[in-house]
N, C-alpha and C. Protein backbone atom coordinates (compact mmCIF):
# COMPACT_ATOMS: atom_id res chain seq x y z
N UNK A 1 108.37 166.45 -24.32
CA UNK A 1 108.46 165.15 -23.67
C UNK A 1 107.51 164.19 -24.39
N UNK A 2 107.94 162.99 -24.55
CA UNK A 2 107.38 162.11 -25.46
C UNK A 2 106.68 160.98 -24.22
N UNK A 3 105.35 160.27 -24.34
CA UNK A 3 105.02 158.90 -23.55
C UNK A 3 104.88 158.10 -24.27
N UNK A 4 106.22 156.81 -24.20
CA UNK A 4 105.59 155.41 -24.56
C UNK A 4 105.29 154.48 -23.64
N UNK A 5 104.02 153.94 -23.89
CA UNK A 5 103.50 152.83 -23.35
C UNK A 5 104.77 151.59 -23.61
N UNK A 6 104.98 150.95 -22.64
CA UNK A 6 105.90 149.63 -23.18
C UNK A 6 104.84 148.50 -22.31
N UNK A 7 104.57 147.42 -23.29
CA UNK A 7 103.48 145.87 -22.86
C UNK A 7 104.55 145.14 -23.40
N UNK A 8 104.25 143.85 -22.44
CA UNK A 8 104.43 142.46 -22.99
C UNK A 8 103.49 141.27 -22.75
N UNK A 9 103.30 140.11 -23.34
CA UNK A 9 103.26 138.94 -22.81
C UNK A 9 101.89 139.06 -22.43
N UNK A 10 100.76 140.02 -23.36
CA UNK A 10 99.33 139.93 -22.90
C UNK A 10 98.85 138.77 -23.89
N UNK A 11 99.09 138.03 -24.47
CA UNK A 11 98.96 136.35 -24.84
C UNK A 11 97.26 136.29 -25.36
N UNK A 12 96.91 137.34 -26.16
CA UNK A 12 95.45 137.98 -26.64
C UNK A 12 94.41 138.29 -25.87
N UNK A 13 94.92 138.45 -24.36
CA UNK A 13 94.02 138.52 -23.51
C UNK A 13 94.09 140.92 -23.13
N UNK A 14 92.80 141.26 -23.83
CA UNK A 14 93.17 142.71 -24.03
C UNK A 14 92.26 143.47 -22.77
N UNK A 15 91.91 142.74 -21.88
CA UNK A 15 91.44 143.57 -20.58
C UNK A 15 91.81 144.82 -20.11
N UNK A 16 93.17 143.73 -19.21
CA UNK A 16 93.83 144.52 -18.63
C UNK A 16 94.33 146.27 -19.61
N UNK A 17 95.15 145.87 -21.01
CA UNK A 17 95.19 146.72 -21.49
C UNK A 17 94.46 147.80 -21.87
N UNK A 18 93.14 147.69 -21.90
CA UNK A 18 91.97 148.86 -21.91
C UNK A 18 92.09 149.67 -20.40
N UNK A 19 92.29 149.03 -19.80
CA UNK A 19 92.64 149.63 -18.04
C UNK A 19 93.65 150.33 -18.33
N UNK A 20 94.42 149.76 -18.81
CA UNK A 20 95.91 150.85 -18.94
C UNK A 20 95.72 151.89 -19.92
N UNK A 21 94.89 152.16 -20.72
CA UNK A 21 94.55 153.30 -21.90
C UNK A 21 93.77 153.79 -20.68
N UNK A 22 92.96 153.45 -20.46
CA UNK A 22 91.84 154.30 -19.13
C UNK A 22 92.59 154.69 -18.47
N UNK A 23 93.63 154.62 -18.03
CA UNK A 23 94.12 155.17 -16.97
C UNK A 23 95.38 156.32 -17.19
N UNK A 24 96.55 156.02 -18.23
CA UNK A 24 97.26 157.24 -19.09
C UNK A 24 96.91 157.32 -20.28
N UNK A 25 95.75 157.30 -20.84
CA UNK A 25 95.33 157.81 -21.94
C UNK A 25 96.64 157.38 -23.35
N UNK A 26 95.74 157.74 -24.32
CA UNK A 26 96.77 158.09 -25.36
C UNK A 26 98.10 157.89 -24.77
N UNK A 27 99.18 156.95 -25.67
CA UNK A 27 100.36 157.68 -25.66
C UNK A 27 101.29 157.95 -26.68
N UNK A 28 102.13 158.64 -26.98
CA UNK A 28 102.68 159.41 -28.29
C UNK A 28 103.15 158.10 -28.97
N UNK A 29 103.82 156.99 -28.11
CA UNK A 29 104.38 155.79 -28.60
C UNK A 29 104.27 154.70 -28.38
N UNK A 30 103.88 153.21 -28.81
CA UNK A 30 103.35 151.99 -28.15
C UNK A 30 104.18 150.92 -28.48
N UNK A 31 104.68 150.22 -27.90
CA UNK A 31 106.00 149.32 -27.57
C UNK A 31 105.01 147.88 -27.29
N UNK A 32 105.49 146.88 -27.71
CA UNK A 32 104.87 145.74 -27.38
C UNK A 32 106.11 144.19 -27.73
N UNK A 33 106.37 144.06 -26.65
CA UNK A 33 107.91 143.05 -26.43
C UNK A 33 107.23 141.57 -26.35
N UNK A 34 106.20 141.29 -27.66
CA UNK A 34 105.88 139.99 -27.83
C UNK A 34 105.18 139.49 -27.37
N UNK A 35 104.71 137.68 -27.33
CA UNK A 35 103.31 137.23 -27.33
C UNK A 35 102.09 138.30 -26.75
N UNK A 36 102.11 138.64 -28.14
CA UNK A 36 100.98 139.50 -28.70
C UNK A 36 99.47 138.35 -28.73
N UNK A 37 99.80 136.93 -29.48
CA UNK A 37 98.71 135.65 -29.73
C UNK A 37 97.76 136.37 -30.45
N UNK A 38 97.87 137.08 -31.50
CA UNK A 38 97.10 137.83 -32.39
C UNK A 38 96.09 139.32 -32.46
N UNK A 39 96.70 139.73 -31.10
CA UNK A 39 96.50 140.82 -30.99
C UNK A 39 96.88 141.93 -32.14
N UNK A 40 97.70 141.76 -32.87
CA UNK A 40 98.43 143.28 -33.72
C UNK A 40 97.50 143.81 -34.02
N UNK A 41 96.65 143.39 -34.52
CA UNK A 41 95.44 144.20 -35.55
C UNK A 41 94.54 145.03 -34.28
N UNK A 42 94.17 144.02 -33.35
CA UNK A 42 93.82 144.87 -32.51
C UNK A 42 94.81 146.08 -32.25
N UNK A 43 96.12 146.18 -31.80
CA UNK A 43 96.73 147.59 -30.98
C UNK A 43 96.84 148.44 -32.66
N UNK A 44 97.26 148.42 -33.67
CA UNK A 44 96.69 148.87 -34.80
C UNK A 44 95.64 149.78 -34.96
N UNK A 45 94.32 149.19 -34.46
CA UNK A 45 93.28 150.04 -34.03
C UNK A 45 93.06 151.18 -33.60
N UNK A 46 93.63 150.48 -31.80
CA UNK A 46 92.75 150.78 -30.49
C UNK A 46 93.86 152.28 -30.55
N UNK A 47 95.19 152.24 -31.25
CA UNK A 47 95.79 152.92 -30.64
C UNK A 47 96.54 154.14 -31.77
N UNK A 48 96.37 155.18 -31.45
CA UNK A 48 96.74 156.24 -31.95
C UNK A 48 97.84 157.06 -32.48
N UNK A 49 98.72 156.11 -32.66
CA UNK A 49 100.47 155.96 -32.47
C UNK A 49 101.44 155.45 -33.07
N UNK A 50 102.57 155.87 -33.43
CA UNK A 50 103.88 154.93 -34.17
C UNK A 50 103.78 153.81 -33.09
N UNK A 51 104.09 152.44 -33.47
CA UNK A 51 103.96 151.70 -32.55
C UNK A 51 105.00 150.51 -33.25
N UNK A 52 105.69 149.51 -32.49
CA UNK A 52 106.62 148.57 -32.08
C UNK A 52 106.44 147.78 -31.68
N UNK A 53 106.43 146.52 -32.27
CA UNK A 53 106.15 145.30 -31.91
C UNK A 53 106.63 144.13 -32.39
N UNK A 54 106.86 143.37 -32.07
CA UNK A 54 107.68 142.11 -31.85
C UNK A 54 107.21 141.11 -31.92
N UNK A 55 107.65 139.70 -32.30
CA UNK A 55 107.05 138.30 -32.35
C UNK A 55 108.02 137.43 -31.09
N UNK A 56 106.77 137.02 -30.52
CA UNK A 56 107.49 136.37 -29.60
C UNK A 56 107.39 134.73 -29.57
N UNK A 57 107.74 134.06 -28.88
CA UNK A 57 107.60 132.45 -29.18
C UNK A 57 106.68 131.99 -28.79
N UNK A 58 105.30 132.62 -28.64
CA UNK A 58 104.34 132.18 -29.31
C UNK A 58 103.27 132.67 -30.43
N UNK A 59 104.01 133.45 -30.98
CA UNK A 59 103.44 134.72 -32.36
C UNK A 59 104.18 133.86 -33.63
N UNK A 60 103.54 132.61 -33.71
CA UNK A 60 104.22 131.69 -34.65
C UNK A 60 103.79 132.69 -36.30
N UNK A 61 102.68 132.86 -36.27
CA UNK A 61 102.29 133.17 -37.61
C UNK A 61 101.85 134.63 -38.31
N UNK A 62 102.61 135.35 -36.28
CA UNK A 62 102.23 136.98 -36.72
C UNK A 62 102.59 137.96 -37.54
N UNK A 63 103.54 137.55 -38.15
CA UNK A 63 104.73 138.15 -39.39
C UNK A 63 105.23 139.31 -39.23
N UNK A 64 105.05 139.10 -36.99
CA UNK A 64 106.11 140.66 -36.94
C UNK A 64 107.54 139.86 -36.99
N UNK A 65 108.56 141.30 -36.88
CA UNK A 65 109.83 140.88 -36.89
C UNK A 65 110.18 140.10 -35.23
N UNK A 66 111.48 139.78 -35.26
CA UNK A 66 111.55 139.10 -33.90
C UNK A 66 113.03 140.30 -33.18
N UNK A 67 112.88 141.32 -33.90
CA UNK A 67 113.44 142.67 -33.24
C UNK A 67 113.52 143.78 -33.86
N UNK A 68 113.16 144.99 -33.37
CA UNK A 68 112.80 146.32 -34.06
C UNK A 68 113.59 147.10 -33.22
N UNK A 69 113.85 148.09 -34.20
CA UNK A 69 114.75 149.66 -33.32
C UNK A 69 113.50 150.51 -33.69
N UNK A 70 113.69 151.54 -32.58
CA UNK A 70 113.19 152.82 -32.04
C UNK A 70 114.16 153.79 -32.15
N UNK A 71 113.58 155.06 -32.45
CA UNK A 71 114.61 155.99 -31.94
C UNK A 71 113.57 157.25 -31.56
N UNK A 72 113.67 157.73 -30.15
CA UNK A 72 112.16 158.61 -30.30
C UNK A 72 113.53 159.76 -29.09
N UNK A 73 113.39 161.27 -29.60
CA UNK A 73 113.65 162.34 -29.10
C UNK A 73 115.47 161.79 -29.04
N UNK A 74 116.11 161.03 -29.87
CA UNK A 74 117.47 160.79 -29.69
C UNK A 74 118.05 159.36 -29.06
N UNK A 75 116.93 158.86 -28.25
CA UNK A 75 116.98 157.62 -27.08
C UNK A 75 116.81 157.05 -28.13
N UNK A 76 117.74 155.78 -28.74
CA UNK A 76 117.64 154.77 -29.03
C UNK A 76 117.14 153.19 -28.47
N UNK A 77 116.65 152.49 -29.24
CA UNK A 77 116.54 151.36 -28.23
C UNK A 77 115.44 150.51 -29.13
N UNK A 78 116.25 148.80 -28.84
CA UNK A 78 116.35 147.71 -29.78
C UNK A 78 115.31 146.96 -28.88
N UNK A 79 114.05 146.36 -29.32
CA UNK A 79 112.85 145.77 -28.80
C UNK A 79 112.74 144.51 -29.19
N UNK A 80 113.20 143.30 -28.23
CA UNK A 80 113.15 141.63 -28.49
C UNK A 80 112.33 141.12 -27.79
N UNK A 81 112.24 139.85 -27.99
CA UNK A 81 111.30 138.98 -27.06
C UNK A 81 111.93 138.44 -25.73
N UNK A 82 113.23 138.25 -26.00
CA UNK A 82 113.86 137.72 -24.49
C UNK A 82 114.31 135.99 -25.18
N UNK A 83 113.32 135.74 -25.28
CA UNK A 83 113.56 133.93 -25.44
C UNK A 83 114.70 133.99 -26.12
N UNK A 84 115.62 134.43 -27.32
CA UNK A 84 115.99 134.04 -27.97
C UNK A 84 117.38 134.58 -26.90
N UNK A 85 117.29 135.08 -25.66
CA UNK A 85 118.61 135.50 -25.52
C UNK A 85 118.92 134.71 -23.78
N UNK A 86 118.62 133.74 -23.38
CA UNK A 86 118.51 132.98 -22.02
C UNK A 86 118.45 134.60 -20.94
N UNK A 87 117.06 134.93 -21.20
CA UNK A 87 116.61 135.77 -20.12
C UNK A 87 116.28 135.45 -19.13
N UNK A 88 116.36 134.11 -18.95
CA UNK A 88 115.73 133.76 -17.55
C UNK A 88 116.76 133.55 -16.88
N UNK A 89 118.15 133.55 -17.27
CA UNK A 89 119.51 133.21 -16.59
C UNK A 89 120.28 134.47 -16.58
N UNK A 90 119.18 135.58 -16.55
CA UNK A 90 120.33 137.00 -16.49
C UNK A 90 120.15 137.84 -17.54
N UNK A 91 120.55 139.10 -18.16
CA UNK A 91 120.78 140.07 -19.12
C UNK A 91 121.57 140.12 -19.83
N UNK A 92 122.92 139.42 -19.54
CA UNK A 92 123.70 139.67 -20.22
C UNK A 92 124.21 139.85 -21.97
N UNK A 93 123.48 138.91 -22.67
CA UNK A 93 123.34 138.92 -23.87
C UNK A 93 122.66 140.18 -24.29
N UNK A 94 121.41 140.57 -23.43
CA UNK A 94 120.94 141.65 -24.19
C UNK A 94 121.85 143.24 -23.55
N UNK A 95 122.43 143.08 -22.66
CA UNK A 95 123.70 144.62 -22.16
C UNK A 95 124.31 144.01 -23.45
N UNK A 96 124.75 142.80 -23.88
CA UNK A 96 126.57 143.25 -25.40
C UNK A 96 125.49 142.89 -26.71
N UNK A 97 123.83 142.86 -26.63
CA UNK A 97 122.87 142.83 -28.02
C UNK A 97 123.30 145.31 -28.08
N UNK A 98 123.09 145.41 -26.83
CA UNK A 98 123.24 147.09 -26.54
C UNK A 98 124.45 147.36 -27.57
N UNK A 99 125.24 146.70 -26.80
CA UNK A 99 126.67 147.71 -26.98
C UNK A 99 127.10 147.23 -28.40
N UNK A 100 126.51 145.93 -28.61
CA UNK A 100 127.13 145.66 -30.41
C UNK A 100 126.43 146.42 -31.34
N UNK A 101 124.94 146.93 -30.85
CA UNK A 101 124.43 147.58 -31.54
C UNK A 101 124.16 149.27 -31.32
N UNK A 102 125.15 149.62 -30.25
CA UNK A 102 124.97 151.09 -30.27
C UNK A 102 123.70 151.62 -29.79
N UNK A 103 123.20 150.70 -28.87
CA UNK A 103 121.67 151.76 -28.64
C UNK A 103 122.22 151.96 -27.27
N UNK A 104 120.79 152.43 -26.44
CA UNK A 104 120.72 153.21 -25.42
C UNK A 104 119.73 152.18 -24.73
N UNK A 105 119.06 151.41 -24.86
CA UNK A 105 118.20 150.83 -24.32
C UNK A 105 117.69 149.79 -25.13
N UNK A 106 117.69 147.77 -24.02
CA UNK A 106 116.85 146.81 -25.25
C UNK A 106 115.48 146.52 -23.89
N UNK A 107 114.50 146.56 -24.10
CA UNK A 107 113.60 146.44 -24.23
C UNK A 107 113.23 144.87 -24.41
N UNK A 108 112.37 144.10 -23.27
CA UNK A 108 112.37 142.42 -23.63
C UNK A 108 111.28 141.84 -22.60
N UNK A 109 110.77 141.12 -23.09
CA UNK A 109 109.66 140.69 -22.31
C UNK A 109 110.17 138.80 -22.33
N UNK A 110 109.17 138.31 -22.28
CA UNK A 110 109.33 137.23 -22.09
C UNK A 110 109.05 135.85 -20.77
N UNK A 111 109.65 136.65 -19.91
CA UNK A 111 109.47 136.00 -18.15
C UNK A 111 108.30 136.60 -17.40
N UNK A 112 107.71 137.42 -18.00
CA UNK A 112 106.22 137.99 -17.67
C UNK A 112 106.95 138.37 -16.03
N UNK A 113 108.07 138.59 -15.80
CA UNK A 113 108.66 139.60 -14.50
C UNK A 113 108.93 140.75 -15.06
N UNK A 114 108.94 141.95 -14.20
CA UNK A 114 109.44 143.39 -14.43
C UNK A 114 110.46 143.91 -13.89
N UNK A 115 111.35 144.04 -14.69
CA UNK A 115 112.50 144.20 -14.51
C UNK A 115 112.99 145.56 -15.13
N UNK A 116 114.08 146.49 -13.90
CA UNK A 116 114.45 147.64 -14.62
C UNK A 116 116.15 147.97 -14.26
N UNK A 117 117.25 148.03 -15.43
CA UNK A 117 118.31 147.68 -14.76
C UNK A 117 118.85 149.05 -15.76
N UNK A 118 119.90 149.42 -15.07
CA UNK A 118 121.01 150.12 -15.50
C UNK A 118 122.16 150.06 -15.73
N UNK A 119 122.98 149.90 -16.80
CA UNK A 119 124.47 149.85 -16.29
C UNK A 119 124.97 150.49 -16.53
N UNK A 120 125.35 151.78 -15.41
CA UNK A 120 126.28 152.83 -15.51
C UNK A 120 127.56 152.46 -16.88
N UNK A 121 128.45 151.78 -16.66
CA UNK A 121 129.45 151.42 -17.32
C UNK A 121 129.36 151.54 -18.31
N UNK A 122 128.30 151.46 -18.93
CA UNK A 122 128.33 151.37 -20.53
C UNK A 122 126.59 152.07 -20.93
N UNK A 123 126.00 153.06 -19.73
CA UNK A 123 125.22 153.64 -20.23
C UNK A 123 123.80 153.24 -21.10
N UNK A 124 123.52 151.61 -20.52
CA UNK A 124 122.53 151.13 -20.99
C UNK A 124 121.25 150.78 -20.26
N UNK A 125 119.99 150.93 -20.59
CA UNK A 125 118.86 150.17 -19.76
C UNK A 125 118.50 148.93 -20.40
N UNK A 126 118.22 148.19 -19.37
CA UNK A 126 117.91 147.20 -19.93
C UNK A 126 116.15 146.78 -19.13
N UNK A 127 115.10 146.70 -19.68
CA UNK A 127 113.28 146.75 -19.21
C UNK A 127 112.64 145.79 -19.52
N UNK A 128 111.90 144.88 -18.89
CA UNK A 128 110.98 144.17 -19.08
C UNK A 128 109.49 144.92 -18.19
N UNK A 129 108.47 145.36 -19.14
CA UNK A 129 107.52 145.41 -18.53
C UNK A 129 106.68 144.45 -17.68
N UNK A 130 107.06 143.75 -17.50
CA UNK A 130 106.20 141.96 -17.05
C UNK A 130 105.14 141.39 -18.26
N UNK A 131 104.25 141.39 -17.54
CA UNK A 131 102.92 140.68 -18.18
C UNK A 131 101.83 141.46 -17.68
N UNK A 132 100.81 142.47 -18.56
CA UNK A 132 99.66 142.62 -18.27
C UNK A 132 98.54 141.46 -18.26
N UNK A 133 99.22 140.36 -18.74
CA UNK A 133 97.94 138.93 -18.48
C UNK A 133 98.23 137.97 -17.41
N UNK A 134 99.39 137.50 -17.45
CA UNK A 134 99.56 136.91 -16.90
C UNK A 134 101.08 136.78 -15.80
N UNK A 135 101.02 137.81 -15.39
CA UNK A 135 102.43 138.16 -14.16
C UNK A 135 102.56 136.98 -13.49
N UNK A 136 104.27 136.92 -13.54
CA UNK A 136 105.08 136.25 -12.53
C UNK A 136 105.62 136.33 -11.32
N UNK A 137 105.68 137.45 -11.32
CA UNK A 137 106.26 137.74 -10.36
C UNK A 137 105.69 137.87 -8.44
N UNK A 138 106.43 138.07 -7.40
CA UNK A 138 105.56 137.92 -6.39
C UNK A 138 104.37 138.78 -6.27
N UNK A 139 103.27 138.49 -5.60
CA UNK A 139 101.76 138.90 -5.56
C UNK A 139 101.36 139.04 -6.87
N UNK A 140 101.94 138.97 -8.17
CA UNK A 140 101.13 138.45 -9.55
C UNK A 140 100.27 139.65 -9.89
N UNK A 141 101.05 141.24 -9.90
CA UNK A 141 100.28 142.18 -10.36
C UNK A 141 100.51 142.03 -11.76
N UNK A 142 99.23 142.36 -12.66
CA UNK A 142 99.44 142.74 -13.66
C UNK A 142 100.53 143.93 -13.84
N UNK A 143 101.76 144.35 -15.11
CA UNK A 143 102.46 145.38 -15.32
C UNK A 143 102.81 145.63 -16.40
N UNK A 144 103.32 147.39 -16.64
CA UNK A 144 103.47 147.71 -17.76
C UNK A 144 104.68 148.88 -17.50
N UNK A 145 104.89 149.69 -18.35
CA UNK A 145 106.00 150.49 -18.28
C UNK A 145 105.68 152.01 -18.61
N UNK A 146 105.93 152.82 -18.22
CA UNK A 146 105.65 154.23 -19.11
C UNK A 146 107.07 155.23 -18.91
N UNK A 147 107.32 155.35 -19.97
CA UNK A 147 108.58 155.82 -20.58
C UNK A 147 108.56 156.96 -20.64
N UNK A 148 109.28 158.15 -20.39
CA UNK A 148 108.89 159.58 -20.81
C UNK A 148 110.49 160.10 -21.06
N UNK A 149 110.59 160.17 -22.33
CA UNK A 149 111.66 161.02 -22.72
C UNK A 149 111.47 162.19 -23.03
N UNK A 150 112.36 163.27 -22.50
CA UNK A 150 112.63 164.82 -22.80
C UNK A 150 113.24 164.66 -24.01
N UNK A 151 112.67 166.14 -24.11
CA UNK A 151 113.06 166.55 -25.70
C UNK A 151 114.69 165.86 -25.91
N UNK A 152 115.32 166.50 -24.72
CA UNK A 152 116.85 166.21 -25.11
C UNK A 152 117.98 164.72 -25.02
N UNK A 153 116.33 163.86 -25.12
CA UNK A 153 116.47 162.24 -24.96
C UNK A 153 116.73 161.59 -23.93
N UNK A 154 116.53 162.68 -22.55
CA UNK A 154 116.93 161.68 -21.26
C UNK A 154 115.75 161.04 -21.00
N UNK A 155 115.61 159.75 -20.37
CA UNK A 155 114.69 158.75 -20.54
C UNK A 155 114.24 158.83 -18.90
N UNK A 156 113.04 158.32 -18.46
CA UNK A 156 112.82 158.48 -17.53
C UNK A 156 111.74 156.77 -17.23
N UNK A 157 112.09 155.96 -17.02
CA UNK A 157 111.33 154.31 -17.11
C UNK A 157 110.47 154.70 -15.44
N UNK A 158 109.39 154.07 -15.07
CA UNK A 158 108.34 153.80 -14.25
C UNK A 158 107.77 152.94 -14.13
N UNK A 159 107.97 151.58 -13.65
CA UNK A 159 107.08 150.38 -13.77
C UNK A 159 105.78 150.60 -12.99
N UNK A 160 104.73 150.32 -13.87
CA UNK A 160 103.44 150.69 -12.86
C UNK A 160 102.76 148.89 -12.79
N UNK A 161 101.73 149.29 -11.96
CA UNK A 161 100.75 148.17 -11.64
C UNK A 161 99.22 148.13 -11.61
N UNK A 162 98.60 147.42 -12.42
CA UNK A 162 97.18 147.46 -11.77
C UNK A 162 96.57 146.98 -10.58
């Protein structure tokens, strides 16, 4: 069984995220769905791991890509920022970004909400961890995601909270 950490939208503010290493340690894989605000070098560091990360619309000059594939124990899955796909009006672009691209899961931050959806029909997840800086959502917990795929790639998503 594999653990990836999945962050978004910590906007260089790395608090909270030391709380979240304090608390599941290490994890085999580190996912990061944009405004990073110059963090990379930091998670680079701090963290012990193949890791994934994204430019988001405000990572003007971070020279990550603005989408990366994963493939960890068979689970595929395509990691964006959201902005570029009207996430705030729904998923839909990123369920047929899935199915045009054959993964298993896209991965998107952006609305600093946490969001965890399924669609039977076509066998896709679709995750926003929220915001460990700055959450939207009601009561404004900080959030993040922890992922645990079995060997035989079934995925298992958990939105947690500080």
């Amino acid at each position: 069984m594999k653990k990836v950490l999945i962050v978004s939208d910590t906007h260089g503010d790395n608090r909270n995220f030391e709380a979240v290493l304090d608390k599941v340690g290490q994890p085999d894989f580190f996912i990061h769905c944009g405004d990073l605000e110059g963090s990379a070098y930091y998670y680079e560091h701090v963290l012990k791991c193949e890791k994934a990360m994204v430019s988001g619309n405000n990572d003007w000059t971070s020279g990550l890509r603005s989408m990366e594939y994963a493939e960890i124990n068979g689970f595929s899955m395509l990691i964006v920022h959201g902005h570029r796909y009207g996430v705030h009006y729904g998923t839909e672009a990123l369920k047929d970004l899935a199915v045009d691209n054959a993964v298993s899961a896209v991965l998107y931050g952006h609305t600093h909400v946490p969001d965890l959806e399924y669609d039977d029909e076509n066998d896709i997840w679709i995750a926003n961890p929220g915001s460990l800086s700055y959450p939207r959502q009601d009561g404004r917990r900080p959030s993040y995601i922890l992922l645990e795929i079995e060997d035989d790639g079934t995925p298992h998503f958990t939105i947690n909270y500080l």
